[in-house]
C-alpha atoms as a PDB file:
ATOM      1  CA  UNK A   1       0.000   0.000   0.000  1.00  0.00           C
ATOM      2  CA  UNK A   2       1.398   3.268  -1.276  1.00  0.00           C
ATOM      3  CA  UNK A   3       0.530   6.459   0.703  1.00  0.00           C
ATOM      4  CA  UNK A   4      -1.542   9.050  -1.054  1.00  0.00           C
ATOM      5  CA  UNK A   5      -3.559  11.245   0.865  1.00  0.00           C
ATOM      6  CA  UNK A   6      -5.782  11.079  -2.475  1.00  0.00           C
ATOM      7  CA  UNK A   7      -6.773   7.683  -1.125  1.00  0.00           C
ATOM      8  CA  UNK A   8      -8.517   9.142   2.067  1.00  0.00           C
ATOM      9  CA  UNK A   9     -12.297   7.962   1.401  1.00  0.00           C
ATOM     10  CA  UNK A  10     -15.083  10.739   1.031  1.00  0.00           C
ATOM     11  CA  UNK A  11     -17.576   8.780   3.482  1.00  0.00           C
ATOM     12  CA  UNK A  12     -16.627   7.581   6.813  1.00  0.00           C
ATOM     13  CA  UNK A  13     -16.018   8.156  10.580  1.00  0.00           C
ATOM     14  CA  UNK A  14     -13.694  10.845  10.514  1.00  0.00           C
ATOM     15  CA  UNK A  15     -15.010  12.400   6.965  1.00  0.00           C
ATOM     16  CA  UNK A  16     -16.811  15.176   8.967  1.00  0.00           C
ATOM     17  CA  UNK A  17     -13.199  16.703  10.332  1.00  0.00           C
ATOM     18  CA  UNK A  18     -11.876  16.525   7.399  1.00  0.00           C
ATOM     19  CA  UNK A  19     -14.262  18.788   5.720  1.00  0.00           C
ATOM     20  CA  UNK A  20     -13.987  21.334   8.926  1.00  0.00           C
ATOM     21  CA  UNK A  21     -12.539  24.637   7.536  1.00  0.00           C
ATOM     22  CA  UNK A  22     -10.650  25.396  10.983  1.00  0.00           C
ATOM     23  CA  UNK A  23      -7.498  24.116  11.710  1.00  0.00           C
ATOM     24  CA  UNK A  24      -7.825  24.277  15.613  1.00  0.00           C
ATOM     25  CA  UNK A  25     -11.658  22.539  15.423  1.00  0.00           C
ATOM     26  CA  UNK A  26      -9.971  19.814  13.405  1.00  0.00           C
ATOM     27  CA  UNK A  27      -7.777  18.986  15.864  1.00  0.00           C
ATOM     28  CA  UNK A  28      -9.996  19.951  18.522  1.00  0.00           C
ATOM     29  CA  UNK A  29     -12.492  16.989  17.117  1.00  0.00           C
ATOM     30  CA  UNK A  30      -9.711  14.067  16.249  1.00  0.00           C
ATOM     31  CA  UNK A  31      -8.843  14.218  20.414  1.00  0.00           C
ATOM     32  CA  UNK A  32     -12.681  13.558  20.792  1.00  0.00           C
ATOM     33  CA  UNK A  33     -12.742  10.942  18.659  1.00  0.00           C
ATOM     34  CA  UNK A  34      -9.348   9.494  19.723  1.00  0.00           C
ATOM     35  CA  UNK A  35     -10.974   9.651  23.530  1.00  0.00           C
ATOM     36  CA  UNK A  36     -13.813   7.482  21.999  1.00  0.00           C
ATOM     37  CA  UNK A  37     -11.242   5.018  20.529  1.00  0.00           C
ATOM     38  CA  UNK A  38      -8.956   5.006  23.889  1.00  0.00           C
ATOM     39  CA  UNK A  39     -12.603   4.485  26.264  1.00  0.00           C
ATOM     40  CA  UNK A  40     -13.622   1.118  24.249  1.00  0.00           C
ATOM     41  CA  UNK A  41     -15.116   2.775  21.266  1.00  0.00           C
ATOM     42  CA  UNK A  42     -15.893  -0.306  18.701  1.00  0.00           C
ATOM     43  CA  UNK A  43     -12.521  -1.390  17.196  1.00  0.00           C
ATOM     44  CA  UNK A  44     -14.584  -2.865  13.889  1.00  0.00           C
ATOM     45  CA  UNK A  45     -15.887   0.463  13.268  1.00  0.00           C
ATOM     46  CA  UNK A  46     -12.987   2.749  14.112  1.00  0.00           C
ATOM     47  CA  UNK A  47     -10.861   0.932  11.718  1.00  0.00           C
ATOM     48  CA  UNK A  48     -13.133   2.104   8.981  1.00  0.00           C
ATOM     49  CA  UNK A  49     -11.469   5.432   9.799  1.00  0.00           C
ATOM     50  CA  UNK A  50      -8.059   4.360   8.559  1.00  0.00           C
ATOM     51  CA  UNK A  51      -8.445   5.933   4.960  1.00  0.00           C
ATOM     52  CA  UNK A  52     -10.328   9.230   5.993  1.00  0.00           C
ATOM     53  CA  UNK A  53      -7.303   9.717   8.709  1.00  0.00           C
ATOM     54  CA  UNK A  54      -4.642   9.347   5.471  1.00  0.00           C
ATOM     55  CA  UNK A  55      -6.059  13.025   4.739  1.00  0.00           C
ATOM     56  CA  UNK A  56      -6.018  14.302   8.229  1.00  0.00           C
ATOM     57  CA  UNK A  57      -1.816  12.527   8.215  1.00  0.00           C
ATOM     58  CA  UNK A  58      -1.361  14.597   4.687  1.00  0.00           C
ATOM     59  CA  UNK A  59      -3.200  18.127   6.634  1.00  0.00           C
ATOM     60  CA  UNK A  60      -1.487  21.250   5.947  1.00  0.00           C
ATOM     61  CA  UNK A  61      -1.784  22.545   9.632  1.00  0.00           C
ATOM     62  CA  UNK A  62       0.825  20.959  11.670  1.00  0.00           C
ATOM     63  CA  UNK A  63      -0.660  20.809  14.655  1.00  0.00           C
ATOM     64  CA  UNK A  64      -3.494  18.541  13.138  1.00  0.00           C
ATOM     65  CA  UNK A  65      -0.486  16.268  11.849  1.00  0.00           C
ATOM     66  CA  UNK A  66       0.225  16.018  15.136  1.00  0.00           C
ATOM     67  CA  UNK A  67      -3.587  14.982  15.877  1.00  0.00           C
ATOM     68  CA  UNK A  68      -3.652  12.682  13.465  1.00  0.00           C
ATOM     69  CA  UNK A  69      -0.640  11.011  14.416  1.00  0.00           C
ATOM     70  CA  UNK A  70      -1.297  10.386  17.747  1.00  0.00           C
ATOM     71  CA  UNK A  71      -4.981   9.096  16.714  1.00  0.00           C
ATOM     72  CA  UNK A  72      -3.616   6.666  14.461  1.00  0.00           C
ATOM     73  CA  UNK A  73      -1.413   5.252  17.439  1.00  0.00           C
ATOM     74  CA  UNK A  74      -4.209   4.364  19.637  1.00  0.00           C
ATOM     75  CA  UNK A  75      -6.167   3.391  16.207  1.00  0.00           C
ATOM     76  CA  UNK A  76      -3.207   0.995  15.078  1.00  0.00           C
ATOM     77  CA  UNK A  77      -2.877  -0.517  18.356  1.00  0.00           C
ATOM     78  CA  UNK A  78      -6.657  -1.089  18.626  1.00  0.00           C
ATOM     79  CA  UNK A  79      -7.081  -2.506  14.981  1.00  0.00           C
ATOM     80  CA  UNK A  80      -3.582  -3.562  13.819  1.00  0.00           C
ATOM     81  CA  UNK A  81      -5.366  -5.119  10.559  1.00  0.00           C
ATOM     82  CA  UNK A  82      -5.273  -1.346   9.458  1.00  0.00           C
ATOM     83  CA  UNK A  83      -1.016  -0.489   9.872  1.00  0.00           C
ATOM     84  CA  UNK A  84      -0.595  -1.804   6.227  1.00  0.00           C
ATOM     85  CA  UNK A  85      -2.870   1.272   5.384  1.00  0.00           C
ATOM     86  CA  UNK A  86      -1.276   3.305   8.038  1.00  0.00           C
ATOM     87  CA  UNK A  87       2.224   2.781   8.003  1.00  0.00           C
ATOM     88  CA  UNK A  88       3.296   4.199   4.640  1.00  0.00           C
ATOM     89  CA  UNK A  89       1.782   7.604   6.075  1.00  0.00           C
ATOM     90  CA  UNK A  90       3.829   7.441   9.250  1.00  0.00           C
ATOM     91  CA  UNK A  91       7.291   6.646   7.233  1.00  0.00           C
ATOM     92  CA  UNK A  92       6.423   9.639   5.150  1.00  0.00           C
ATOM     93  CA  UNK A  93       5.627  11.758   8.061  1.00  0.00           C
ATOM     94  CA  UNK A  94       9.368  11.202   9.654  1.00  0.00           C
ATOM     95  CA  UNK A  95      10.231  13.623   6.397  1.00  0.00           C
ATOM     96  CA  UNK A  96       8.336  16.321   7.554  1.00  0.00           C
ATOM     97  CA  UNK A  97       9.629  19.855   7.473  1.00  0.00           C
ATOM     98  CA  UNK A  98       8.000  20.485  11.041  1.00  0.00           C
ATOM     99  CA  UNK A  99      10.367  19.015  14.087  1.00  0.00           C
ATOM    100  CA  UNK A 100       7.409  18.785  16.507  1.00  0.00           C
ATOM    101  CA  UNK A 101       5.687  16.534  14.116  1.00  0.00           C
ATOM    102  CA  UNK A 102       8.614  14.748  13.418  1.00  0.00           C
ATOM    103  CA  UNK A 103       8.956  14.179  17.046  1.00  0.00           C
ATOM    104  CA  UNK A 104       5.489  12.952  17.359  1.00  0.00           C
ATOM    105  CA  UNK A 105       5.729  10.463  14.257  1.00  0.00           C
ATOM    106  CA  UNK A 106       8.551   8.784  16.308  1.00  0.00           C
ATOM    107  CA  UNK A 107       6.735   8.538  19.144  1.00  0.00           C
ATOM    108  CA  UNK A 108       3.930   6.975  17.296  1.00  0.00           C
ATOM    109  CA  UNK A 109       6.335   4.470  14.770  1.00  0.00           C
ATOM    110  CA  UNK A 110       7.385   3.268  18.958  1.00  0.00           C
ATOM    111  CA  UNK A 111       3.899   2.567  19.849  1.00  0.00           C
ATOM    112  CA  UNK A 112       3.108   0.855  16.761  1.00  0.00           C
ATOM    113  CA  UNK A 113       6.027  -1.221  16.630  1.00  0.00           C
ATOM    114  CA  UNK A 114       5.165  -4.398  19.056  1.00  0.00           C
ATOM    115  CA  UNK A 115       1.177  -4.569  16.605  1.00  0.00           C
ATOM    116  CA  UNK A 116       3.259  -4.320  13.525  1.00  0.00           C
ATOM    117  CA  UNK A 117       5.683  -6.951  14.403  1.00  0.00           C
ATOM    118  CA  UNK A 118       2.768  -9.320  15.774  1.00  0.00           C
ATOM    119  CA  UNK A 119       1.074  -8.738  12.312  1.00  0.00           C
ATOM    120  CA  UNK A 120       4.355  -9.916  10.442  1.00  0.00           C
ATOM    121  CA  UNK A 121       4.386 -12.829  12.951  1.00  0.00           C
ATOM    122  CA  UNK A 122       1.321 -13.831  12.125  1.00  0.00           C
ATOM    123  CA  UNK A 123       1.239 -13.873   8.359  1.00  0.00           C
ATOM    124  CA  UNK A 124       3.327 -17.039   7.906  1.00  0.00           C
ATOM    125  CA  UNK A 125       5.589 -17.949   5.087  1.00  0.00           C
ATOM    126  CA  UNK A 126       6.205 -16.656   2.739  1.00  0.00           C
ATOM    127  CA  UNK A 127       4.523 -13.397   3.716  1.00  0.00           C
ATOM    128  CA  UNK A 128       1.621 -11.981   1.978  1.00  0.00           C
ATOM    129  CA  UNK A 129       2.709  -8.663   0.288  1.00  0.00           C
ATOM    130  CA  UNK A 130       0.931  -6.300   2.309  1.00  0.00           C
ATOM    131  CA  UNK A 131       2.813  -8.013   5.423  1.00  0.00           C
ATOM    132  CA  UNK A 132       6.323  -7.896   3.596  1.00  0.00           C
ATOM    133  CA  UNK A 133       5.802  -4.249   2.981  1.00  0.00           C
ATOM    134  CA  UNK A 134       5.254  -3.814   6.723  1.00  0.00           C
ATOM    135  CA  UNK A 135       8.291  -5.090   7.912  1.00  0.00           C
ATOM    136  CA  UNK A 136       9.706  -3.177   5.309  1.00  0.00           C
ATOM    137  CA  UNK A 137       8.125   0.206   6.483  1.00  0.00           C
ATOM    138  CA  UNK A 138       9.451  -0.623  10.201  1.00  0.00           C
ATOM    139  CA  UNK A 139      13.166  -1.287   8.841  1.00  0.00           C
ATOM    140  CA  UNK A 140      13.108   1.559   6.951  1.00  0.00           C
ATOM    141  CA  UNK A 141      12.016   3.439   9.982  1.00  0.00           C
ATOM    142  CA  UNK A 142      14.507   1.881  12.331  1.00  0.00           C
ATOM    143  CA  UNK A 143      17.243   3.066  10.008  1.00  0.00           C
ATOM    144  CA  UNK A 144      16.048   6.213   9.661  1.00  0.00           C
ATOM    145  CA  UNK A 145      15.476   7.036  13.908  1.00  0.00           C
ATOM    146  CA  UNK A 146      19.090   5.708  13.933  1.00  0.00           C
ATOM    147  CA  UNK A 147      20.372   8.396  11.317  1.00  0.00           C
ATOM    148  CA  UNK A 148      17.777  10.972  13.308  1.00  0.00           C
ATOM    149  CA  UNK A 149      19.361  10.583  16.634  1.00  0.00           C
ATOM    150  CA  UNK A 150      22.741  10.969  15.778  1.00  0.00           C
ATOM    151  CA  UNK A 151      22.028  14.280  13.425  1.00  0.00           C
ATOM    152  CA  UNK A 152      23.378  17.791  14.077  1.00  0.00           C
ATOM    153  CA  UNK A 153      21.094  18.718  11.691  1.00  0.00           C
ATOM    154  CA  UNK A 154      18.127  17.485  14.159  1.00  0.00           C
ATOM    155  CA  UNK A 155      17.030  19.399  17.431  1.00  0.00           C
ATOM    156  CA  UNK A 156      17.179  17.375  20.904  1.00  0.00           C
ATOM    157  CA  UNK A 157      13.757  16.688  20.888  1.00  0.00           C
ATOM    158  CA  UNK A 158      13.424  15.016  17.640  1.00  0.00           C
ATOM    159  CA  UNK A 159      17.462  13.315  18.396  1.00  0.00           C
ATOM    160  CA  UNK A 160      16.028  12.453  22.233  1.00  0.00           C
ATOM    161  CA  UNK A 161      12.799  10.920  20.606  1.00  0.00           C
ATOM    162  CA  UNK A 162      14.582   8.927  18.023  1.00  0.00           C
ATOM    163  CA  UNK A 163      16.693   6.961  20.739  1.00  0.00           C
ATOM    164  CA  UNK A 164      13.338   6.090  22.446  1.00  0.00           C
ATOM    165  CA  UNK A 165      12.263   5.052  19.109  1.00  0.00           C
ATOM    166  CA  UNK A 166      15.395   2.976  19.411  1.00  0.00           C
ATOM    167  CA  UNK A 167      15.024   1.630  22.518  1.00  0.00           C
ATOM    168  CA  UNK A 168      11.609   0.550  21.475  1.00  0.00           C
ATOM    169  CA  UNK A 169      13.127  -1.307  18.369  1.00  0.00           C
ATOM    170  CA  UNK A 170      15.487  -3.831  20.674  1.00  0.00           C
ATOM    171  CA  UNK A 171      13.231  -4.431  23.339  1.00  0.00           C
ATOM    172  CA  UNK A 172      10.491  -5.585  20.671  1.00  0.00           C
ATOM    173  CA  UNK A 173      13.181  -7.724  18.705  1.00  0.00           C
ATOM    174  CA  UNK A 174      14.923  -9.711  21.876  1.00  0.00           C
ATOM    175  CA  UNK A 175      13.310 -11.685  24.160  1.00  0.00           C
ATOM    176  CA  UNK A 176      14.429 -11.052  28.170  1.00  0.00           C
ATOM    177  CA  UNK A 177      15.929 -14.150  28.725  1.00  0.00           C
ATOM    178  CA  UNK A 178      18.215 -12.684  26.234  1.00  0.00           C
ATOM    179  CA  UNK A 179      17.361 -14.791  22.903  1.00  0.00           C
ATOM    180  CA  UNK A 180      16.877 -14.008  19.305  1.00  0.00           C
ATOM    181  CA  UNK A 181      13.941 -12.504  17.670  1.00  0.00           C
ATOM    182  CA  UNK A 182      10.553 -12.320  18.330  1.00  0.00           C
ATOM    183  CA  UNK A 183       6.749 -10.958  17.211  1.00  0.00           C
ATOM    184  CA  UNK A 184       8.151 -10.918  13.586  1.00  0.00           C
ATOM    185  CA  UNK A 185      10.715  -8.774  13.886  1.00  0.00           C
ATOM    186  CA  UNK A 186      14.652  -9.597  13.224  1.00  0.00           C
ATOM    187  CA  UNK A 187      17.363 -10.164  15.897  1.00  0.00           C
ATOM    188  CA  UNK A 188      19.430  -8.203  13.589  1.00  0.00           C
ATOM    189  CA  UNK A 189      17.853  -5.360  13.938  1.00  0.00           C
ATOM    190  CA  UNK A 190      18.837  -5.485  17.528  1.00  0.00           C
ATOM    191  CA  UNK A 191      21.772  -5.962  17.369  1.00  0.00           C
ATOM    192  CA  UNK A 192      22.753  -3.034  14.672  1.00  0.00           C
ATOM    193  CA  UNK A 193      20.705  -0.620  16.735  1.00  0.00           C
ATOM    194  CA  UNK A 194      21.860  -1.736  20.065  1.00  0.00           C
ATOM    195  CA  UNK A 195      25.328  -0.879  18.356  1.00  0.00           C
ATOM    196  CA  UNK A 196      24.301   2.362  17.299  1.00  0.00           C
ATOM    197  CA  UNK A 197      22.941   3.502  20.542  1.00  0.00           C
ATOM    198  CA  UNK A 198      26.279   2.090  21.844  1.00  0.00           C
ATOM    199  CA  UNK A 199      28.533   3.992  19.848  1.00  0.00           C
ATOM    200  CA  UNK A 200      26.231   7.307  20.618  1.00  0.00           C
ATOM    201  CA  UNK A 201      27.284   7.131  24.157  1.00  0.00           C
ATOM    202  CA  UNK A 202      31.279   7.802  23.173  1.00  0.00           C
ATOM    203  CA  UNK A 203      29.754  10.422  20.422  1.00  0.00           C
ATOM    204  CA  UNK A 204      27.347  12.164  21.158  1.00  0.00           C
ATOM    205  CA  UNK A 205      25.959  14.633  19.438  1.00  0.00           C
ATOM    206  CA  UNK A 206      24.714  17.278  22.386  1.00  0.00           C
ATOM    207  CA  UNK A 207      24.610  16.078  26.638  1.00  0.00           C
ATOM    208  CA  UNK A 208      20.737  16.170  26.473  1.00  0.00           C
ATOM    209  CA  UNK A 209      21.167  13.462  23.555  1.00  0.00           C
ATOM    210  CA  UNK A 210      23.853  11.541  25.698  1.00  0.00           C
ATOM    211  CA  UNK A 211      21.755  11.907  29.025  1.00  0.00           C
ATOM    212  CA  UNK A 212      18.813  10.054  27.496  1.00  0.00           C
ATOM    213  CA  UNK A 213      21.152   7.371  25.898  1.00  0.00           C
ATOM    214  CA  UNK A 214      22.542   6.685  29.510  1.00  0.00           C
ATOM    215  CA  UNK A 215      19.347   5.992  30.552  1.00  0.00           C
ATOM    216  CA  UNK A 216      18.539   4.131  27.512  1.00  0.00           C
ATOM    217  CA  UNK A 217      21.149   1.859  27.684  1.00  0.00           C
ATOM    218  CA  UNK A 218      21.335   1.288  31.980  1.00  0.00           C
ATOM    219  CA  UNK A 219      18.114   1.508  32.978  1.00  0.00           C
ATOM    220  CA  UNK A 220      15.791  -0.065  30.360  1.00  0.00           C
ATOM    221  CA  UNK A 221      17.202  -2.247  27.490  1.00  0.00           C
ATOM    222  CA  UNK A 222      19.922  -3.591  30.314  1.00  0.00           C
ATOM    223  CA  UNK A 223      17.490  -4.189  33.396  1.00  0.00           C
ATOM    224  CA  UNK A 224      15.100  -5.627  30.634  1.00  0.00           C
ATOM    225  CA  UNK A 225      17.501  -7.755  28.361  1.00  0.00           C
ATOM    226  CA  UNK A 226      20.476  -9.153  30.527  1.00  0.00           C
ATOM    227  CA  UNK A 227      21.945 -10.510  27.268  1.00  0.00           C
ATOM    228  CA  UNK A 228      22.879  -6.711  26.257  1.00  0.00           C
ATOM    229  CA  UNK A 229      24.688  -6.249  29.637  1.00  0.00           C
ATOM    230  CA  UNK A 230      27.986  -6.865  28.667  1.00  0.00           C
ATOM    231  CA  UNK A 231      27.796  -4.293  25.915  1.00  0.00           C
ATOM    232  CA  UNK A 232      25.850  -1.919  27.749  1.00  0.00           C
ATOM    233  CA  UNK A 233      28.845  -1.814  30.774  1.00  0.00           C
ATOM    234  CA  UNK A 234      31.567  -1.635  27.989  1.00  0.00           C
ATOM    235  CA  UNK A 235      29.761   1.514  26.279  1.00  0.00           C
ATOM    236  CA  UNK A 236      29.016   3.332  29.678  1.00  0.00           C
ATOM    237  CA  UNK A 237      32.637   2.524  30.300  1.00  0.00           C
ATOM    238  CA  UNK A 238      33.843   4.146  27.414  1.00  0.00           C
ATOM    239  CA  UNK A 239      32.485   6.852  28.059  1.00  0.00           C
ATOM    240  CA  UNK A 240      33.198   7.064  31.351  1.00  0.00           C
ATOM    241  CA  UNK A 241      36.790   7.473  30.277  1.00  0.00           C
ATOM    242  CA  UNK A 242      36.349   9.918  27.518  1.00  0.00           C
ATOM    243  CA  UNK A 243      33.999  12.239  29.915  1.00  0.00           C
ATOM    244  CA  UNK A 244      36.456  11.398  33.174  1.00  0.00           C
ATOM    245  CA  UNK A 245      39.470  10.987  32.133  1.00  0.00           C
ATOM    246  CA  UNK A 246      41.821   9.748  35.075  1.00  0.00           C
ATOM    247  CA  UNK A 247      44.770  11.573  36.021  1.00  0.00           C
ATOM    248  CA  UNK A 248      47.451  12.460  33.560  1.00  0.00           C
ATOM    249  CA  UNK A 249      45.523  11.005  31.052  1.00  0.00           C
ATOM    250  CA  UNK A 250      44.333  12.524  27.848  1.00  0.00           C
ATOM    251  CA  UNK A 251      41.517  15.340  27.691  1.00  0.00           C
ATOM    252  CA  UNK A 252      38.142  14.828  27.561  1.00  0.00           C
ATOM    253  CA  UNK A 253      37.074  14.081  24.338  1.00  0.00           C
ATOM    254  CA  UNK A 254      33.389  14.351  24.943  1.00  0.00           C
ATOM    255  CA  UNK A 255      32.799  18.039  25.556  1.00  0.00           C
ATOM    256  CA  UNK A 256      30.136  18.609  27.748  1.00  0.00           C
ATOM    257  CA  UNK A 257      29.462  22.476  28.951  1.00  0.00           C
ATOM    258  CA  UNK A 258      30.192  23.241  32.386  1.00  0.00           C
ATOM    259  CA  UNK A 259      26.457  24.186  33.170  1.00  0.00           C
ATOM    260  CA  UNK A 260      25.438  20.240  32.723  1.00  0.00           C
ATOM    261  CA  UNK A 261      28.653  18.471  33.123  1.00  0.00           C
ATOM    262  CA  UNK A 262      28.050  17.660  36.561  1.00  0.00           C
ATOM    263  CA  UNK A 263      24.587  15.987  36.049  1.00  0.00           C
ATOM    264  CA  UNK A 264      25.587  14.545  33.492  1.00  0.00           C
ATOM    265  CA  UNK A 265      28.794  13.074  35.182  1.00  0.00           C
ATOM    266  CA  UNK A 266      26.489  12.024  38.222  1.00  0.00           C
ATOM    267  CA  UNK A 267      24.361  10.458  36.010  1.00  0.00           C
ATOM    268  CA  UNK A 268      26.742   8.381  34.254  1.00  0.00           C
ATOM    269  CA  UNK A 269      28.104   7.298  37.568  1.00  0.00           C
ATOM    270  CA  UNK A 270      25.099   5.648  39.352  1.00  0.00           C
ATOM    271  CA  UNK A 271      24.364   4.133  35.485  1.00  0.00           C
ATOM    272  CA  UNK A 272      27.475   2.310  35.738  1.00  0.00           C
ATOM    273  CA  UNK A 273      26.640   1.051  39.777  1.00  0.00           C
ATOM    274  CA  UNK A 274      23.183   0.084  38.922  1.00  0.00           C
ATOM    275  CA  UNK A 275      24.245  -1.906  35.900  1.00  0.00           C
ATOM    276  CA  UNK A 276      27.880  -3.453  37.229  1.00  0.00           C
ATOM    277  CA  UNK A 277      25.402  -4.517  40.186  1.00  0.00           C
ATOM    278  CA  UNK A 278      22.839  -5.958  37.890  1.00  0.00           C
ATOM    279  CA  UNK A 279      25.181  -7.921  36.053  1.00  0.00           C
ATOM    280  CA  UNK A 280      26.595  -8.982  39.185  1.00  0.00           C
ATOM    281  CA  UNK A 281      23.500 -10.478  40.498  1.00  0.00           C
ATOM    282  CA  UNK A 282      22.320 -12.533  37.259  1.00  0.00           C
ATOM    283  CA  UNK A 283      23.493 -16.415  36.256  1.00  0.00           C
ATOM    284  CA  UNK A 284      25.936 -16.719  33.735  1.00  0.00           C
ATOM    285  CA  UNK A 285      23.084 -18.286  31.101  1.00  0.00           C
ATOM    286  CA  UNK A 286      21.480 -14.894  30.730  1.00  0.00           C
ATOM    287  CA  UNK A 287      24.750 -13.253  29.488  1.00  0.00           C
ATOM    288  CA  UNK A 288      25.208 -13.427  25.925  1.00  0.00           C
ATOM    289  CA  UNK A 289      23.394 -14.413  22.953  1.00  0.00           C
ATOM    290  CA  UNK A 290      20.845 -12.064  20.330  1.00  0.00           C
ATOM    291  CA  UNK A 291      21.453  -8.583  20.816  1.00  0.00           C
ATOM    292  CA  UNK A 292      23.875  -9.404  23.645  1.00  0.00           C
ATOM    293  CA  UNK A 293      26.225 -10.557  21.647  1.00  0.00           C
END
């Protein structure tokens, strides 16, 4: 399914917003009808809505982009039959010329990840098309958060969302006893990512950026996926030395401004003593294996 917003139908749940001439009554009605969806509204139904929200995804206000985007979360995750309609909208959407919609479009590809990898799962082999161009859509956005959050070119909130976008992507394609792949997805994707998130903490491209991936890294794909440990210490390590560096040693070569380089240093530390402790306290069988390496 190719995304056109000349596919959104002219009859349907959501056709009455997108005739509404005002911008802020647009969005004002897609969080009504997104509270409908969230409060048990019927999930048959509200996937009819799928096409008429392509037009809404394609609005030229970007605050209804926004709307839109977080409506076809909840929508996705209540009717994942409709993400081969969906997705091709959202990939298109982490191109758009506004950052705060950009931002949003992340946060929504995250949500929708676990339903679009349990659709692949499900589709058996080989994979029907439509399926095939899913997991297609969700490795194209993978590589593309993994560009994002690396980018001077992006601002921290779109670099900051694109690591949680990240985060998302290895929890969803590891198992916690620290296997291979699961819900459809592709233990290689985990492990590339986790590599890329890895490689952000000894490069990073602003503190904010390196703050999050800290956190990233220690306190949810390592508490969650043992197997990652190992890597996860080695990364915080490394850039414990390049932030710290002991006595007579080299200069930094992470610059951090003096304004956050205490926090940031702080945070680092009790990263490292909550993970070297974790590790610690786990049997050897966890460690190692999928994204672990």
């Amino acid at each position: 399914v190719k995304f056109s917003p000349t596919m959104a139908s002219s009859e349907g749940p959501l056709a009455a917003i997108t005739s509404e001439a005002d911008a802020s009554r647009r969005v004002a009605l897609l969080e009504e009808a997104q509270a409908a969806l969230s409060s048990g509204a019927d999930a048959g139904a509200a996937a009819s809505a799928a096409t008429d929200l392509l037009g809404l995804l394609a609005d030229s206000d970007a605050a209804v982009r926004r709307a839109a985007l977080a409506y076809a979360e909840d929508l996705g995750s209540a009717a994942p039959s409709v993400l081969p309609t969906l997705l091709p909208a959202l990939r298109a959407l982490l191109g758009d010329g506004s950052p705060a919609v950009v931002k949003r479009c992340l946060l929504s590809c995250a949500g929708l990840l676990r339903p679009a990898l349990a659709l692949v799962a499900a589709g058996g082999e080989p994979l029907p098309e439509a399926l095939a161009e899913v997991r297609a859509l969700v490795d194209g956005m993978r590589t593309e958060a993994a560009e994002m959050m690396a980018s001077a070119a992006r601002t921290d909130a779109v670099r900051t969302q694109a690591v949680k976008f990240c985060e998302a992507l290895v929890l969803a394609c590891t198992n916690g006893g620290g296997g291979g792949g699961k819900d459809g997805g592709d233990s290689a994707w985990a492990d590339e990512t986790l590599g890329r998130l890895t490689a952000l903490a000894t490069a990073p491209p602003s503190p904010t950026v390196l703050s999050v991936v800290i956190s990233s890294l220690a306190q949810s794909i390592g508490r969650a996926r043992p197997a990652t440990l190992p890597r996860v210490v080695e990364a915080l390590s490394a850039c414990q030395s390049r932030l710290m560096p002991a006595p007579g040693a080299s200069a930094a070569q992470i610059s951090v401004p003096a304004a956050s380089r205490a926090n940031v240093q702080q945070s680092l530390k009790s990263a490292l003593l909550s993970v070297v402790k974790h590790l610690h306290s786990l049997p050897a069988e966890q460690l190692g294996g999928g994204a672990g390496g």
